[in-house]
C-alpha atoms as a PDB file:
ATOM      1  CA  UNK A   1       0.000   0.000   0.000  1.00  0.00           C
ATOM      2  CA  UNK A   2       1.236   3.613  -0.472  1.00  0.00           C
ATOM      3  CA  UNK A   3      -0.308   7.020   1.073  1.00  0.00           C
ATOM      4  CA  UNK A   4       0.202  10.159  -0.772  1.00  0.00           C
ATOM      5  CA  UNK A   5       0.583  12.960   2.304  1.00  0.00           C
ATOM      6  CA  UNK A   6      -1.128  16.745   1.763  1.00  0.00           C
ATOM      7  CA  UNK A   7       0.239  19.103   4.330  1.00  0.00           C
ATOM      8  CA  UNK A   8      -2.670  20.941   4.839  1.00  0.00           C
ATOM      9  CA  UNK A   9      -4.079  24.236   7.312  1.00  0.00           C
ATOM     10  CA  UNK A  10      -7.165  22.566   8.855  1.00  0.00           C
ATOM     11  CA  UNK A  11      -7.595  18.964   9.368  1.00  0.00           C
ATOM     12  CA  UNK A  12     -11.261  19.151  10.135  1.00  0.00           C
ATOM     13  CA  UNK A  13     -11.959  21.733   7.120  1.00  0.00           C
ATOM     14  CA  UNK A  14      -9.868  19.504   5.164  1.00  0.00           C
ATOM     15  CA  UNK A  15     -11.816  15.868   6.028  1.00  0.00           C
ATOM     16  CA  UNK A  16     -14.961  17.936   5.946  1.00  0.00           C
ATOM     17  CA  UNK A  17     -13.658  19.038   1.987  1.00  0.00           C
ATOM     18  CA  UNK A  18     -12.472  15.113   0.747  1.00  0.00           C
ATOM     19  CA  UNK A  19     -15.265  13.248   2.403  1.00  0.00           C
ATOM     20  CA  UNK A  20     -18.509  16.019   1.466  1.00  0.00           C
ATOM     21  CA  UNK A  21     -17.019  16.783  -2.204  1.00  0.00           C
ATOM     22  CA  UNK A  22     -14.973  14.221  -3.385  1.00  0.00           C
ATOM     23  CA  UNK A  23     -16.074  10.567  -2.104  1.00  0.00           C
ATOM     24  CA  UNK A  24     -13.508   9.978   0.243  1.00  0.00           C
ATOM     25  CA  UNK A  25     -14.084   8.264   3.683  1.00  0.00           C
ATOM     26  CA  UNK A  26     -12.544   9.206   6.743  1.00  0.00           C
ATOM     27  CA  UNK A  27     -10.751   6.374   8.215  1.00  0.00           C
ATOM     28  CA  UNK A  28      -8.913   7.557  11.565  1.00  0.00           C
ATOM     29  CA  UNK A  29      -8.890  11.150  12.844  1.00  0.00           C
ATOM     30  CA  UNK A  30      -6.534  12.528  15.053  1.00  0.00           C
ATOM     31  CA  UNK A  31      -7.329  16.012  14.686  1.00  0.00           C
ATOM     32  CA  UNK A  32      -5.915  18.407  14.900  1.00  0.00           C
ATOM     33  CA  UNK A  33      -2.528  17.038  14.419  1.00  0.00           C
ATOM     34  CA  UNK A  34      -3.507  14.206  10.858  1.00  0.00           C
ATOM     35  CA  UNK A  35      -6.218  12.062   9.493  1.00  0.00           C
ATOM     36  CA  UNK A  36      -6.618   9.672   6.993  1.00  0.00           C
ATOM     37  CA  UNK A  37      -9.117   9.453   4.640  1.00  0.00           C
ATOM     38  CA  UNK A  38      -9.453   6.932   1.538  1.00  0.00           C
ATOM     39  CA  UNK A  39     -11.219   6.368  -1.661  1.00  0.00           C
ATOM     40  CA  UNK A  40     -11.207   3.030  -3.022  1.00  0.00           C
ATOM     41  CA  UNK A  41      -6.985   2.013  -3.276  1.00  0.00           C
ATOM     42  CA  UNK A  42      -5.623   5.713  -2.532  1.00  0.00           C
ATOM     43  CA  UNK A  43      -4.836   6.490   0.507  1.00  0.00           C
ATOM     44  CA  UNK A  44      -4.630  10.200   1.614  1.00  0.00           C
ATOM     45  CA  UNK A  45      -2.853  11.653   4.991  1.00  0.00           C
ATOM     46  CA  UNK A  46      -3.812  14.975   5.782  1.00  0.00           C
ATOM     47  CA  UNK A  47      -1.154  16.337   7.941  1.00  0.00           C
ATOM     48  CA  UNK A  48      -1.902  19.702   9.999  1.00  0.00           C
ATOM     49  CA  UNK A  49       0.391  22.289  11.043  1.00  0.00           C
ATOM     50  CA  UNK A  50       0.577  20.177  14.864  1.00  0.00           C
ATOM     51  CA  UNK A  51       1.637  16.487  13.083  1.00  0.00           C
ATOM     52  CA  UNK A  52       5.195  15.387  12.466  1.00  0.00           C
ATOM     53  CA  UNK A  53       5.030  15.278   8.688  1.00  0.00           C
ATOM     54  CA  UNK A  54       5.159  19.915   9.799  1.00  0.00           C
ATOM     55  CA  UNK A  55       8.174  19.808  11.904  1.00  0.00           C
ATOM     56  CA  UNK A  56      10.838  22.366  10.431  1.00  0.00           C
ATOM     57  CA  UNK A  57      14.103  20.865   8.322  1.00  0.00           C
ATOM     58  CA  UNK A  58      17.377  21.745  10.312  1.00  0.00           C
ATOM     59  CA  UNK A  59      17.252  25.010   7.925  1.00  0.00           C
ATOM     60  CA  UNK A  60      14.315  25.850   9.583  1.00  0.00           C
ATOM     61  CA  UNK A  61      12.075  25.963   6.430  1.00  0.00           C
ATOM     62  CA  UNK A  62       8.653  24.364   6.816  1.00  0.00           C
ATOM     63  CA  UNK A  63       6.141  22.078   4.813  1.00  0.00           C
ATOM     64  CA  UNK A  64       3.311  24.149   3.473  1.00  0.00           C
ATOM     65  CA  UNK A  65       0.682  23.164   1.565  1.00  0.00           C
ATOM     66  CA  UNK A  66       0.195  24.472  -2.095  1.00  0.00           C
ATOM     67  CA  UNK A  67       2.292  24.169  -5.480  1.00  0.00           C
ATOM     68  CA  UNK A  68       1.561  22.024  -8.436  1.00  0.00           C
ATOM     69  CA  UNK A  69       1.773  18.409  -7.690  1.00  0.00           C
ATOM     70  CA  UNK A  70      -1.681  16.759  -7.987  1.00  0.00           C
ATOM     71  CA  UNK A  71      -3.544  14.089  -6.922  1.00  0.00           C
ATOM     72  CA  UNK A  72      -5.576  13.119  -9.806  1.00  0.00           C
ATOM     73  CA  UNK A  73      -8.947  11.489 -10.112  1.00  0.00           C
ATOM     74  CA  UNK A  74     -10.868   9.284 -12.560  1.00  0.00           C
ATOM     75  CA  UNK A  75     -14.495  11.013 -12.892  1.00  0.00           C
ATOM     76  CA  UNK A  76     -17.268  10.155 -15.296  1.00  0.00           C
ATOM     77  CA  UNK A  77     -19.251  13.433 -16.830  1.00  0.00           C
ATOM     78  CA  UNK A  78     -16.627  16.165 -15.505  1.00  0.00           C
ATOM     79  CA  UNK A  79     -18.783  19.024 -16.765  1.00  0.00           C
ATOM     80  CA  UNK A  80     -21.554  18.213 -14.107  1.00  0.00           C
ATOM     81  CA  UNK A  81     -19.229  17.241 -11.377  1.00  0.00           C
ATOM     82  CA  UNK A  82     -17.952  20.709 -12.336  1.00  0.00           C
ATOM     83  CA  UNK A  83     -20.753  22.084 -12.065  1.00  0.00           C
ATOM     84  CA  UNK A  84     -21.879  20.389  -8.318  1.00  0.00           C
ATOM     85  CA  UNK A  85     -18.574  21.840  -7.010  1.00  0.00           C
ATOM     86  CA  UNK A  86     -19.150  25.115  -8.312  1.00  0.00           C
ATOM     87  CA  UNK A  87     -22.260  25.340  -6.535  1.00  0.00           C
ATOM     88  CA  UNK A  88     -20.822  24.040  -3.349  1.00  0.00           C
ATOM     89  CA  UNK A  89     -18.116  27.074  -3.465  1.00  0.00           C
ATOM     90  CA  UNK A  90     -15.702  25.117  -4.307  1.00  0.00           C
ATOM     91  CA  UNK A  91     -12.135  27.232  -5.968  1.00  0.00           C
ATOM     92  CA  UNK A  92     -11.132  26.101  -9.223  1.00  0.00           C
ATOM     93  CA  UNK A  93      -7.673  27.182 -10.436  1.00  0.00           C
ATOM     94  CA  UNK A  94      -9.322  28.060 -14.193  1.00  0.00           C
ATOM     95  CA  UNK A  95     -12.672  28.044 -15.001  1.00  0.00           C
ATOM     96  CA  UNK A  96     -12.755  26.444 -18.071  1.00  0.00           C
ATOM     97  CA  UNK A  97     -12.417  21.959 -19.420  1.00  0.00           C
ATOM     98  CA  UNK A  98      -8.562  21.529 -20.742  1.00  0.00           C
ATOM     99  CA  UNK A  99      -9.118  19.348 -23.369  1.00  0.00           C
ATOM    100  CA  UNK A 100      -6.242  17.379 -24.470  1.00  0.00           C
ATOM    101  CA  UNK A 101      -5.426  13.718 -26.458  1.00  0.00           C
ATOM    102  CA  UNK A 102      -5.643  11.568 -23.638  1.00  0.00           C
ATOM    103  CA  UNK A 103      -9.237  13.298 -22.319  1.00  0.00           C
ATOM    104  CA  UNK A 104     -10.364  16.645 -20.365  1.00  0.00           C
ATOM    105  CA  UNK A 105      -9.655  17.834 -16.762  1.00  0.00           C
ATOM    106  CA  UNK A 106      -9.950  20.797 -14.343  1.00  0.00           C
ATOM    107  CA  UNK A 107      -8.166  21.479 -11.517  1.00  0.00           C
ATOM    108  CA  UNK A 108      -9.395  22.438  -8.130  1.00  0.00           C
ATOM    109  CA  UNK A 109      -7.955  23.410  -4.740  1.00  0.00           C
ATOM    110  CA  UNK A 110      -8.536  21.535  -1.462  1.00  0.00           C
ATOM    111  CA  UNK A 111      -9.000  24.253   1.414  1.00  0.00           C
ATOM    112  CA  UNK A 112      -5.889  24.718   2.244  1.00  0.00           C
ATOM    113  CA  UNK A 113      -4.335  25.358  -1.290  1.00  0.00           C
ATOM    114  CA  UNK A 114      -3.479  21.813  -2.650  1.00  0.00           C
ATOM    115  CA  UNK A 115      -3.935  21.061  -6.456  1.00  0.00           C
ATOM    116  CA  UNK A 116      -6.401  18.488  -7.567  1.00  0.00           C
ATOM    117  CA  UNK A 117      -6.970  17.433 -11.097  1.00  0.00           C
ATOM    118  CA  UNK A 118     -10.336  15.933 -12.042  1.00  0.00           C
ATOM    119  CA  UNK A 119      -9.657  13.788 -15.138  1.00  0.00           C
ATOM    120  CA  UNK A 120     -12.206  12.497 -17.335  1.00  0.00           C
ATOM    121  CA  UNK A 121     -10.323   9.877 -20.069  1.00  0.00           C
ATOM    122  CA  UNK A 122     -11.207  10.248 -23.465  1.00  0.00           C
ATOM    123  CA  UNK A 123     -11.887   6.693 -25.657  1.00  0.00           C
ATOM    124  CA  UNK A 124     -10.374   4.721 -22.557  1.00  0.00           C
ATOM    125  CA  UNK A 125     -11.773   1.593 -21.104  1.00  0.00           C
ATOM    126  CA  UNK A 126     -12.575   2.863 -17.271  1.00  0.00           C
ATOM    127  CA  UNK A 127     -10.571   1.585 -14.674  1.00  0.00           C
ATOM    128  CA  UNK A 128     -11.446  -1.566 -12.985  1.00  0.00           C
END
């Protein structure tokens, strides 16, 4: 098994975003230090400004959440989910499809900042 980690602000705002918007389910909580929360094989650790995956390098810089490394995931029909999240208040990072060879995503932000592409797979079989 692997876990991708998010350094994020808010744990709670941040299981409350995954679980409500995106289909994950909260597995263990220890807020307001980490949580985990899943959706079918990927496994996601939220760590807060309080859990160990924060602490300062010896140069004293910090984790932060933010940049452009993605999680990315499979939807069917991205132009309604797009348009549930909108309605939900959810930030998008542009507001319009990228449509490329492979199929069409958007990219949203998690409420602390972190990048995440919903990608809808053009003339592929869908995953099993």
């Amino acid at each position: 098994m692997a876990r991708i980690r998010y350094m994020i602000k808010d744990v709670d705002q941040a299981i409350d975003f995954y679980t409500r918007h995106l289909g994950f389910t909260l597995e263990h909580s220890a807020s307001p230090a980490m949580a985990f929360v899943t959706r079918g094989d990927l496994h996601l650790l939220l760590s807060g400004p309080q859990s160990s995956g924060a602490r300062p390098l010896p140069d004293g810089q910090r984790p932060s959440p933010g940049g452009w490394n993605r999680l990315v995931i499979e939807v069917e029909h991205l132009p309604a989910v797009m348009e549930t999240l909108k309605e939900a208040g959810v930030p998008f990072r542009r507001d319009k499809i990228v449509r490329g060879p492979g199929g069409q995503q958007i990219r949203i932000e998690d409420s602390s900042g972190n990048l995440i592409e919903l990608f809808e797979p053009a003339g592929l079989p869908p995953r099993p």
